[in-house]
C-alpha atoms as a PDB file:
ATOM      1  CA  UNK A   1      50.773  92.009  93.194  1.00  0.00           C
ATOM      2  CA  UNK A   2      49.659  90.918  96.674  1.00  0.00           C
ATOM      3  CA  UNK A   3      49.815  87.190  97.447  1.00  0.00           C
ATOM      4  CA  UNK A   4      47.541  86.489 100.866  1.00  0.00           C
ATOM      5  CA  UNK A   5      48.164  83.075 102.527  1.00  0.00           C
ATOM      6  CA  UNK A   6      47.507  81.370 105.652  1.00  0.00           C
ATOM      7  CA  UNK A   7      51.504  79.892 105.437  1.00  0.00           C
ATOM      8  CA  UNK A   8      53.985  82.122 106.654  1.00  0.00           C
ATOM      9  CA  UNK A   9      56.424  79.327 104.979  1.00  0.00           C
ATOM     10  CA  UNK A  10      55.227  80.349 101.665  1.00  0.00           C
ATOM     11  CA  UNK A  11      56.234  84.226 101.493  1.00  0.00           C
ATOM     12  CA  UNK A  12      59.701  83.121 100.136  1.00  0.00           C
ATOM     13  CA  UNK A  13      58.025  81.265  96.914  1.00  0.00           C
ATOM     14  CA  UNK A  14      55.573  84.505  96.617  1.00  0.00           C
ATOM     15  CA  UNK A  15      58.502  87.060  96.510  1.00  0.00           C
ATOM     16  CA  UNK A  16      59.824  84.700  93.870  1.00  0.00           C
ATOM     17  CA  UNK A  17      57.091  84.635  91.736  1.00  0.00           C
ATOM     18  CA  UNK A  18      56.746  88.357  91.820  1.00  0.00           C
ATOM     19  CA  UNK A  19      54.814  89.179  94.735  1.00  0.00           C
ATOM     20  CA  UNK A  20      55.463  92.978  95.930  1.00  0.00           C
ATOM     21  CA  UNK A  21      53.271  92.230  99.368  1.00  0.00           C
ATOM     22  CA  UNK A  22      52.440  89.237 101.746  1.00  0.00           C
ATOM     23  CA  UNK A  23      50.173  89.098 103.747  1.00  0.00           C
ATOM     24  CA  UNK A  24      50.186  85.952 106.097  1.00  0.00           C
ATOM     25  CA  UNK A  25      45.890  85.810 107.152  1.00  0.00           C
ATOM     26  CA  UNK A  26      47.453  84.529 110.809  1.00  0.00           C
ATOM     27  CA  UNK A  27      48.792  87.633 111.497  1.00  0.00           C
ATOM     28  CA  UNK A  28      47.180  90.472 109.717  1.00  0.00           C
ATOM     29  CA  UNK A  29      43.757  91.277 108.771  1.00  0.00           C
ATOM     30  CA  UNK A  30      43.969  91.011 104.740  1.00  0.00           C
ATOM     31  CA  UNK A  31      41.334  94.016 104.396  1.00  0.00           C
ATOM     32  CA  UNK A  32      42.894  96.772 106.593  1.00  0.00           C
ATOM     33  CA  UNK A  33      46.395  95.399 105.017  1.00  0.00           C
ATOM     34  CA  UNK A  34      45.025  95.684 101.365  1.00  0.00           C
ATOM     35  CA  UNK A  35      43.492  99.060 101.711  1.00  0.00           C
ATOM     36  CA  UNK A  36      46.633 100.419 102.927  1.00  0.00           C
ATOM     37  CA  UNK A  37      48.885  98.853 100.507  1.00  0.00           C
ATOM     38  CA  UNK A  38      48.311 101.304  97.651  1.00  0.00           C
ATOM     39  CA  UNK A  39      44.335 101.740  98.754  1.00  0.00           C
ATOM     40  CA  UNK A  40      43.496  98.524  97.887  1.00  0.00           C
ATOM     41  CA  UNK A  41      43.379  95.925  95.401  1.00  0.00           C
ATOM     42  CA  UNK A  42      42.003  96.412  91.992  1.00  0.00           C
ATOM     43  CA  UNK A  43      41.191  92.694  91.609  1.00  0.00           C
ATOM     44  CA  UNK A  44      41.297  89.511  94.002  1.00  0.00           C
ATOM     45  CA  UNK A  45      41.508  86.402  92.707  1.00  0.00           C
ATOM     46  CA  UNK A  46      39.654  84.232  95.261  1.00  0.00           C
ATOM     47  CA  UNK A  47      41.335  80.745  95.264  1.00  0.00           C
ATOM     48  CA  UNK A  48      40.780  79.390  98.723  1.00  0.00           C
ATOM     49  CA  UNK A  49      38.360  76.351  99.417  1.00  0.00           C
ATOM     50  CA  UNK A  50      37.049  78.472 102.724  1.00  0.00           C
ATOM     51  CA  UNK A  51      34.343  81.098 102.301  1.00  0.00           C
ATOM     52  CA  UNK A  52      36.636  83.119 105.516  1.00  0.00           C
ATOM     53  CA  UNK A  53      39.021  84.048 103.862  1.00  0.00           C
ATOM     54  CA  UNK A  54      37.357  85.633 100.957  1.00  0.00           C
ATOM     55  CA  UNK A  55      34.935  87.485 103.140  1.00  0.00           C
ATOM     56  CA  UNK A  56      37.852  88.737 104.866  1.00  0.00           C
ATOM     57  CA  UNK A  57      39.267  89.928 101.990  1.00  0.00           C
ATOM     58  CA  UNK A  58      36.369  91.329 100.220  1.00  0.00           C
ATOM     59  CA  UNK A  59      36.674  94.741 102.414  1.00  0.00           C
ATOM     60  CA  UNK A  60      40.439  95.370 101.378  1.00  0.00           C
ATOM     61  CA  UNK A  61      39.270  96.089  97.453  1.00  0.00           C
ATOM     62  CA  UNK A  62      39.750  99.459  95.628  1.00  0.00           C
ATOM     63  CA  UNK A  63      36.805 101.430  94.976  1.00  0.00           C
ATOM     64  CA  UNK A  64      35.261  99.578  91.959  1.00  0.00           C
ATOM     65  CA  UNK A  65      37.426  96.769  92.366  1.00  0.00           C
ATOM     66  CA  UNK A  66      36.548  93.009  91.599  1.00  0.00           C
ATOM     67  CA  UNK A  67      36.482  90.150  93.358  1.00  0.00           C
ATOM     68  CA  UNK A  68      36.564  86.968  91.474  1.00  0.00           C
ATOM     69  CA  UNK A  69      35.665  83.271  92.991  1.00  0.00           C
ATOM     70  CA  UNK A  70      37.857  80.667  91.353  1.00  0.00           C
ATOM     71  CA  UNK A  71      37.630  78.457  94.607  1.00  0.00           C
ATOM     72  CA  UNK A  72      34.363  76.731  95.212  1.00  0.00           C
ATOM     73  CA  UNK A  73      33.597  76.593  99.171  1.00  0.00           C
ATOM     74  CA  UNK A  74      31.495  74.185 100.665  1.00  0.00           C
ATOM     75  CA  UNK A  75      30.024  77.693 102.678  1.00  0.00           C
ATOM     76  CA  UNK A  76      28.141  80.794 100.724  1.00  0.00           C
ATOM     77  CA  UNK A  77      30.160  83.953 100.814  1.00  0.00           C
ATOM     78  CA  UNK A  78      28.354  86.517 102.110  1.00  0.00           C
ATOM     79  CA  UNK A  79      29.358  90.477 101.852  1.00  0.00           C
ATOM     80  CA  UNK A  80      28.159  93.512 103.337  1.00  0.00           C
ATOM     81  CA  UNK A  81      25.529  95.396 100.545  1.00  0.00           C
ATOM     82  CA  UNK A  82      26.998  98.907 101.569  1.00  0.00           C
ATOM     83  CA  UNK A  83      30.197  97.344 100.933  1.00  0.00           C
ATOM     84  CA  UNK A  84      29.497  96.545  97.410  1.00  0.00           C
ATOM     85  CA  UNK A  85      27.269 100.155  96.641  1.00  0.00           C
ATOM     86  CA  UNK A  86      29.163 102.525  98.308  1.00  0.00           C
ATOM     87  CA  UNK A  87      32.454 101.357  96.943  1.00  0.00           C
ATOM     88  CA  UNK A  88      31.133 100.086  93.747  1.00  0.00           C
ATOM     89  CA  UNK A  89      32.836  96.923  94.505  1.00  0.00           C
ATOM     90  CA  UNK A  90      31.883  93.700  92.575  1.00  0.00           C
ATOM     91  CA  UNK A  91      31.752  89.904  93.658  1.00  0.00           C
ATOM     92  CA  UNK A  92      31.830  87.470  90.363  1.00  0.00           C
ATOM     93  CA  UNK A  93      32.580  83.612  89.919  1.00  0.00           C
ATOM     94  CA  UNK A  94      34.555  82.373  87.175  1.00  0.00           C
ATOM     95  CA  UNK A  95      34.464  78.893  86.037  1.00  0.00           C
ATOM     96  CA  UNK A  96      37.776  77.519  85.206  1.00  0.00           C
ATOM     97  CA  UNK A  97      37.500  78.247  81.789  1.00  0.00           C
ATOM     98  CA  UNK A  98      36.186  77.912  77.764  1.00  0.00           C
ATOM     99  CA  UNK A  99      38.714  75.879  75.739  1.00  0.00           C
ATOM    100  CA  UNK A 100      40.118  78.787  73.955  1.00  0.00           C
ATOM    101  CA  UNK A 101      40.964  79.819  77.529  1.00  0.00           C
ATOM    102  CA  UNK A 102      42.585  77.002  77.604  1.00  0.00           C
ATOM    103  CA  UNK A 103      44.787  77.231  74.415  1.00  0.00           C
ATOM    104  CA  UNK A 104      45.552  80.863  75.221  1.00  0.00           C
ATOM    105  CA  UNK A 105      47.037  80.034  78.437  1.00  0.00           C
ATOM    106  CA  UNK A 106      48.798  76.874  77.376  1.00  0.00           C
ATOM    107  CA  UNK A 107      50.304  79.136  74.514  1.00  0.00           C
ATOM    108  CA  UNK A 108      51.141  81.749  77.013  1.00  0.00           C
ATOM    109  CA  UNK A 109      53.052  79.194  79.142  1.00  0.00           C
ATOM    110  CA  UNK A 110      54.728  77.577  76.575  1.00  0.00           C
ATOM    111  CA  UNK A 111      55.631  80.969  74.872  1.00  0.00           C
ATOM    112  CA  UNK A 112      57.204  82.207  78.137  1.00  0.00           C
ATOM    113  CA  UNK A 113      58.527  78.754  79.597  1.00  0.00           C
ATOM    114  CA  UNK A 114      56.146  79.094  82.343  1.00  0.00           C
ATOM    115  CA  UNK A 115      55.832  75.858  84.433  1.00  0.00           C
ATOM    116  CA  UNK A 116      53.256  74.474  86.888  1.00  0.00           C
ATOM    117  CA  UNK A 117      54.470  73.982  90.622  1.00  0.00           C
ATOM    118  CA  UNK A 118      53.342  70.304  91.340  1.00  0.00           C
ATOM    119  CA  UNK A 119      54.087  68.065  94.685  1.00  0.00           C
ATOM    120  CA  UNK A 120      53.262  65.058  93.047  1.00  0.00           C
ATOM    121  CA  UNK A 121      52.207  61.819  95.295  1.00  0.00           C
ATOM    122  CA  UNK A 122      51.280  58.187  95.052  1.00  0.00           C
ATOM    123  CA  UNK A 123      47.233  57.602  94.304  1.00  0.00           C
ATOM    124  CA  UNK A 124      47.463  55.964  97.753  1.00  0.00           C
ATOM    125  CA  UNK A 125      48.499  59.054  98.972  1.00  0.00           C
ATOM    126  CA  UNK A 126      45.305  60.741  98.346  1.00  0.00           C
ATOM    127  CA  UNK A 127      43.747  61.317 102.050  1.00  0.00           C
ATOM    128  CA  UNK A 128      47.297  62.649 102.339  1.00  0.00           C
ATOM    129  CA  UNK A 129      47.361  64.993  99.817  1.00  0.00           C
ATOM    130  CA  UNK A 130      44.063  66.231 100.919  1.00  0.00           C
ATOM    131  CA  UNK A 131      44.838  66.754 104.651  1.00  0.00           C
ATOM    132  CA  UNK A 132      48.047  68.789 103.385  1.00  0.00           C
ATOM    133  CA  UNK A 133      46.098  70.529 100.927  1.00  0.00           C
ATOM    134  CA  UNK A 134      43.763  71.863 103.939  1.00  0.00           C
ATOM    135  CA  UNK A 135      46.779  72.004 106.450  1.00  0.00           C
ATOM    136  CA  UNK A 136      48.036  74.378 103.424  1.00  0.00           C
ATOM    137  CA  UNK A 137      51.802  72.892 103.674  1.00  0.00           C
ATOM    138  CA  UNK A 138      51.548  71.315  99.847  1.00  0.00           C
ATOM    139  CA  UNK A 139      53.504  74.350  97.099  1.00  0.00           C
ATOM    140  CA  UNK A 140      51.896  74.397  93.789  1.00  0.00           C
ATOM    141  CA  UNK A 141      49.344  71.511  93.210  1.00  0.00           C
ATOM    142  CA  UNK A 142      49.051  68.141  94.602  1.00  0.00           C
ATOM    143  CA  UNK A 143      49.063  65.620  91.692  1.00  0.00           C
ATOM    144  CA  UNK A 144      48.039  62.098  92.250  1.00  0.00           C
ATOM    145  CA  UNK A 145      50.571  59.012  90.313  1.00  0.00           C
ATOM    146  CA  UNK A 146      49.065  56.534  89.217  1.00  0.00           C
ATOM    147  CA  UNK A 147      51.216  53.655  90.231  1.00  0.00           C
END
């Protein structure tokens, strides 16, 4: 597994949680450094709110590999047609899920003692939260206390 961020400050928490490969968007180009980690990725999961990113990315999968849009950008994504018939790449969305998608995975957690990563804050907090959630400097999920 690959974890691509635009926080160097996060490679630490990536090795951690099993990540074989960093690649910090600042400093490398996420498509030439995906295609020659292992020819590229088999799947991307596409979590960023930023159309870049993903478009950037797009170019680094595996021939017939998937690209799957879990973040919803403001921006369309836009990808190059030979890119997607020549390599038999694919670009779906994914909503965030049925409800038995959502049992499944809170039985998987609880069967495994997996556990979210959460920076919680005060409600007030919110522009806060939001500014750091864009700055990218907020681990896990920002969740908002009510007071």
């Amino acid at each position: 597994m690959a974890v691509l961020s635009t926080s160097a400050d996060k490679q630490d928490e990536a090795r951690e949680l099993g990540a074989e490969r960093f690649i910090n968007l600042k400093t490398e180009p996420p498509s030439e450094a995906l295609r020659a980690w292992e020819g590229g990725a088999d799947i991307i999961l596409a979590t960023p709110p930023a159309a870049e990113p993903m478009m950037a990315a797009f170019p680094g999968l595996a021939l017939n590999g998937t690209m799957v849009v879990l973040g919803a950008p403001p921006d369309n994504i836009a990808v190059s047609p030979m890119e997607l018939i020549m390599r038999r790449r694919r670009l779906m969305g994914s909503p965030a899920g049925s409800r038995k998608d959502l049992r499944d995975t809170l039985h998987l957690a609880a069967t495994h003692g997996l556990r979210p990563r959460v920076t919680p804050m005060p409600l007030g907090d919110a522009e806060k939260a939001l500014r750091k959630m864009r700055q990218g400097t907020i681990h896990g999920r920002a969740v908002l206390m009510m007071d």
